[in-house]
C-alpha atoms as a PDB file:
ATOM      1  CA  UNK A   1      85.834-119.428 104.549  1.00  0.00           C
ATOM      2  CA  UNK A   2      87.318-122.425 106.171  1.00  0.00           C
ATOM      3  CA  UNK A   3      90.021-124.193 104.253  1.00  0.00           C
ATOM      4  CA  UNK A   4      93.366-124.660 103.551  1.00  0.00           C
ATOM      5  CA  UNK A   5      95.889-122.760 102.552  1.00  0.00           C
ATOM      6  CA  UNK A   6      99.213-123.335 100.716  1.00  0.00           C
ATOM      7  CA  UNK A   7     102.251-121.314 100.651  1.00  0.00           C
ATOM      8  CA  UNK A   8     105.145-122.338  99.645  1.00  0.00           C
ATOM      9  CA  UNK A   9     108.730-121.733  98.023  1.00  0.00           C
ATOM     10  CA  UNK A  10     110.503-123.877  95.484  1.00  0.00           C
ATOM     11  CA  UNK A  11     114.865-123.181  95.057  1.00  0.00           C
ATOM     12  CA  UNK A  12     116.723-125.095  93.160  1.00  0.00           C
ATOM     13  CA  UNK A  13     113.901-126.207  90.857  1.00  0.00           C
ATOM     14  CA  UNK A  14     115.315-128.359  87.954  1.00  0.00           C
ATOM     15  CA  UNK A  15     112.384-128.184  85.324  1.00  0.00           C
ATOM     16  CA  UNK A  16     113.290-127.348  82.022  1.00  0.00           C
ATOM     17  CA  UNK A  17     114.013-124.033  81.743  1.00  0.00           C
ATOM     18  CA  UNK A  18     111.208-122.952  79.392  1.00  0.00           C
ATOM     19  CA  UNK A  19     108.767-123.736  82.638  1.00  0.00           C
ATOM     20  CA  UNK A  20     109.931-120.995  84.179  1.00  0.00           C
ATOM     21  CA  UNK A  21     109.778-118.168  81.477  1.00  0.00           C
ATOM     22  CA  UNK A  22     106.932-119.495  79.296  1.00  0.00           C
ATOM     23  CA  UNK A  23     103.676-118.340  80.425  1.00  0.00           C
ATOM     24  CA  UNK A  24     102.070-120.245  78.216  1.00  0.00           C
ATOM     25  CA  UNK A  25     103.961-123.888  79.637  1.00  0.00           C
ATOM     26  CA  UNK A  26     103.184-122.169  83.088  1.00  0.00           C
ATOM     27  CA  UNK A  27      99.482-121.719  82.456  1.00  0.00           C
ATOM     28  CA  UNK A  28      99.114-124.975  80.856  1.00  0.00           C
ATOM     29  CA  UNK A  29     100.655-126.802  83.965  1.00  0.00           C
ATOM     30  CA  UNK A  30      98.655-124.486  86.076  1.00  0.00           C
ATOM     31  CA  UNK A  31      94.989-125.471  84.596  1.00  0.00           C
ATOM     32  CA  UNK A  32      96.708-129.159  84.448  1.00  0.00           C
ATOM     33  CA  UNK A  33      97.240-129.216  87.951  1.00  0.00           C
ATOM     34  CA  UNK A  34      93.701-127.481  88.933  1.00  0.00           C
ATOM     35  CA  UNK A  35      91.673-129.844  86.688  1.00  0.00           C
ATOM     36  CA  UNK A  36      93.138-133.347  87.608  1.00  0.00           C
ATOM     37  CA  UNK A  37      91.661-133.118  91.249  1.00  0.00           C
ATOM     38  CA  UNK A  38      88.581-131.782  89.662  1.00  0.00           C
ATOM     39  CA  UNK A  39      88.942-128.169  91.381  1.00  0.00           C
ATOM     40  CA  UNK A  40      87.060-125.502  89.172  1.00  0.00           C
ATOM     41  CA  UNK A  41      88.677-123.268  86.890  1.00  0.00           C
ATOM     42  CA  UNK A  42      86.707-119.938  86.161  1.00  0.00           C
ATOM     43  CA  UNK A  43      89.183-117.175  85.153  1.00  0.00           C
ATOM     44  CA  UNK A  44      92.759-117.035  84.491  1.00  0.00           C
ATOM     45  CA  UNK A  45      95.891-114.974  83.942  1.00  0.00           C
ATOM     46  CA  UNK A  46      99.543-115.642  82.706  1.00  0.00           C
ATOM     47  CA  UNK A  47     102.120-112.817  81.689  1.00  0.00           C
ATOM     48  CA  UNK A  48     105.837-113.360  81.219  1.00  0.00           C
ATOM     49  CA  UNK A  49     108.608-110.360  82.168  1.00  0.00           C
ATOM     50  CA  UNK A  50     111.426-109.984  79.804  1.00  0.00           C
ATOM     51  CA  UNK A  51     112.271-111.202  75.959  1.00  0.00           C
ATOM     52  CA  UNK A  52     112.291-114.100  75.107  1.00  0.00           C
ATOM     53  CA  UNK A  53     116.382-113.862  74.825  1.00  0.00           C
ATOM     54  CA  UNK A  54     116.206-112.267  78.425  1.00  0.00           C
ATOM     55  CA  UNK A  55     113.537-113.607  80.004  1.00  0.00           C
ATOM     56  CA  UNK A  56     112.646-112.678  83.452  1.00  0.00           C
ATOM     57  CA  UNK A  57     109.839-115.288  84.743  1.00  0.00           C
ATOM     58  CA  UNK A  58     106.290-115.336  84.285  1.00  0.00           C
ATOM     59  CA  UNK A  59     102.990-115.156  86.680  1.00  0.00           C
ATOM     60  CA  UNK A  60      99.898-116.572  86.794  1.00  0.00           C
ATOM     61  CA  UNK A  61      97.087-116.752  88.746  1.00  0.00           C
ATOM     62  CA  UNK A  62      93.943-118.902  88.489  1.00  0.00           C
ATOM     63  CA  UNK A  63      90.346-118.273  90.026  1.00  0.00           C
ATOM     64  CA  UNK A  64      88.400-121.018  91.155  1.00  0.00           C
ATOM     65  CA  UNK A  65      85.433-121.770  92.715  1.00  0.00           C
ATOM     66  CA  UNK A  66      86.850-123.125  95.198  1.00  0.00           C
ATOM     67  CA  UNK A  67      89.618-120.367  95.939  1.00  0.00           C
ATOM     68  CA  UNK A  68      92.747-119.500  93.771  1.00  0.00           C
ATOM     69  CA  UNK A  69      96.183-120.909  92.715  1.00  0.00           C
ATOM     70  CA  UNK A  70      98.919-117.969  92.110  1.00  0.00           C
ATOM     71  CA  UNK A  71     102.463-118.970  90.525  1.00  0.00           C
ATOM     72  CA  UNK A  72     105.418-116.937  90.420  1.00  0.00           C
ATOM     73  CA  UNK A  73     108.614-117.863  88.788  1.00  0.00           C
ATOM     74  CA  UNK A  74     112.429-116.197  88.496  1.00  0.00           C
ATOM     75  CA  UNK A  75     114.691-118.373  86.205  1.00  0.00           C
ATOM     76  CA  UNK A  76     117.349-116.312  87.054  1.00  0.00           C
ATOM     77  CA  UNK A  77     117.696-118.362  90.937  1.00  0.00           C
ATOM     78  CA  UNK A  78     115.708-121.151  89.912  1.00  0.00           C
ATOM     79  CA  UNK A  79     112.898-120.692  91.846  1.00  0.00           C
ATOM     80  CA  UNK A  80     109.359-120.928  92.656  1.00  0.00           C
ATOM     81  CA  UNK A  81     106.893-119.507  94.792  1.00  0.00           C
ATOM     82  CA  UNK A  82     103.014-120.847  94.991  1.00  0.00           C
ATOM     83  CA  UNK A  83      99.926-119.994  96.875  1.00  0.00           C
ATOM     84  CA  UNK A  84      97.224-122.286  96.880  1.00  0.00           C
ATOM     85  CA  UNK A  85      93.973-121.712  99.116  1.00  0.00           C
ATOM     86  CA  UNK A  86      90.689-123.836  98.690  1.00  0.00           C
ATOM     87  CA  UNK A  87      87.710-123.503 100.919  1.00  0.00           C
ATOM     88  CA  UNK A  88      85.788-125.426 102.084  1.00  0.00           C
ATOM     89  CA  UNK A  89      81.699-124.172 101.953  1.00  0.00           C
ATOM     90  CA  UNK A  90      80.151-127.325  99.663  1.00  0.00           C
ATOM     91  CA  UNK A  91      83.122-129.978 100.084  1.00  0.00           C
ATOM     92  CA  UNK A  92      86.163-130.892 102.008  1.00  0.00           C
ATOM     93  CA  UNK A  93      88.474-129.636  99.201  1.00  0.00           C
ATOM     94  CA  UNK A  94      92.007-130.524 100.678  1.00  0.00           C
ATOM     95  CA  UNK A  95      92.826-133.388  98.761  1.00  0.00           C
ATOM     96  CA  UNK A  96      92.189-131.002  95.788  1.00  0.00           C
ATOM     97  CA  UNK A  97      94.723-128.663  97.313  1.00  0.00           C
ATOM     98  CA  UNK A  98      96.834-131.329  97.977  1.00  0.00           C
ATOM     99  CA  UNK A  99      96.953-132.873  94.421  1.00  0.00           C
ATOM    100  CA  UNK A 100      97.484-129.795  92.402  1.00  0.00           C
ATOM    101  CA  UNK A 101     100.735-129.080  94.950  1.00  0.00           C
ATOM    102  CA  UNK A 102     101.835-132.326  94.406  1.00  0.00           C
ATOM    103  CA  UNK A 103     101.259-131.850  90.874  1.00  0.00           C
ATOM    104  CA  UNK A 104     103.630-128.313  90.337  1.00  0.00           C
ATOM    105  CA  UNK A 105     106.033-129.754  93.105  1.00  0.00           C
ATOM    106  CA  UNK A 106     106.838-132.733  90.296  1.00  0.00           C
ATOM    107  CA  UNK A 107     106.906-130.387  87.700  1.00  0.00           C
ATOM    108  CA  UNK A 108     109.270-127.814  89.001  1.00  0.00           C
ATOM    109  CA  UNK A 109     111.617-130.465  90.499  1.00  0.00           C
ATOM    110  CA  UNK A 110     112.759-127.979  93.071  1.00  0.00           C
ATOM    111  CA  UNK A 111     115.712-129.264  95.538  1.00  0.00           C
ATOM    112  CA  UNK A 112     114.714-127.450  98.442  1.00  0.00           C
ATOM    113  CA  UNK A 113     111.172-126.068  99.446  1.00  0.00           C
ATOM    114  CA  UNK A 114     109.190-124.350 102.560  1.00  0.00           C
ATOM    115  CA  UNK A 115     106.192-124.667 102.603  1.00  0.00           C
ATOM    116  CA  UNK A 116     103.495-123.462 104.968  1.00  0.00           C
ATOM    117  CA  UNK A 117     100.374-124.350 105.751  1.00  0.00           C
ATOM    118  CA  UNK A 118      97.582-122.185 107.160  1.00  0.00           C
ATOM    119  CA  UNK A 119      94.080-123.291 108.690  1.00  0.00           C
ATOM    120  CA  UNK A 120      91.909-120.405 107.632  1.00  0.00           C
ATOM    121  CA  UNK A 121      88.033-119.937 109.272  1.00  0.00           C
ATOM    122  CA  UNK A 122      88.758-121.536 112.422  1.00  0.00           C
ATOM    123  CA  UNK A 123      86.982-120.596 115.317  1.00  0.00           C
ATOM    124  CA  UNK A 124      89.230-117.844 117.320  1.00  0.00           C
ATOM    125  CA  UNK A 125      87.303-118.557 120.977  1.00  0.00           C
END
């Protein structure tokens, strides 16, 4: 169980606006992001709230084997939130971590974000 964890919150993003109602733009960034450091996709899910002349944000989540990436989005205050956690069991998989934030944080273009960071599995005594 020991790995990193990612949580963080994008305001102010300044994407195009279609990246943060569009599932389908959010899932293909999603997979984008997990593939390019080579973490493993092996399910998926996307669903966007609204109409498509009201739309409300989308979700997504994406199992790996190394962990899970979960996206939420709300157009309406520009914003972002992310949770990315990889473990650790076969490979040090923070640079993995650390490339697929990189990658959303570039793609959402947020002007402010908090982000924390959480060592998980470490010894307690």
């Amino acid at each position: 169980m020991k790995g990193l964890h990612i949580v963080a919150e994008f305001h102010r993003c300044q994407c195009a606006p279609a990246l943060l109602a569009d599932a389908v733009a959010l899932r293909r960034l999603c997979l984008a992001a997990c593939g390019a450091p080579g973490l493993t996709v092996v399910a998926e899910a996307f669903h966007a709230f609204g109409t498509a002349e009201a739309p409300a944000g989308a979700t997504g989540a994406v199992v790996l084997a190394e962990s899970h990436l979960a996206v939420h989005t709300w157009p309406e205050q520009a914003g972002v939130t992310l949770d990315i956690y990889v473990c650790n069991f076969s490979r040090d998989n923070r640079a993995g971590a650390e490339a697929a934030y990189a990658s959303l944080r570039e793609a959402f273009q947020p002007g402010r974000i908090i982000r924390r960071d959480i060592e998980r599995g470490l010894p307690t005594g």
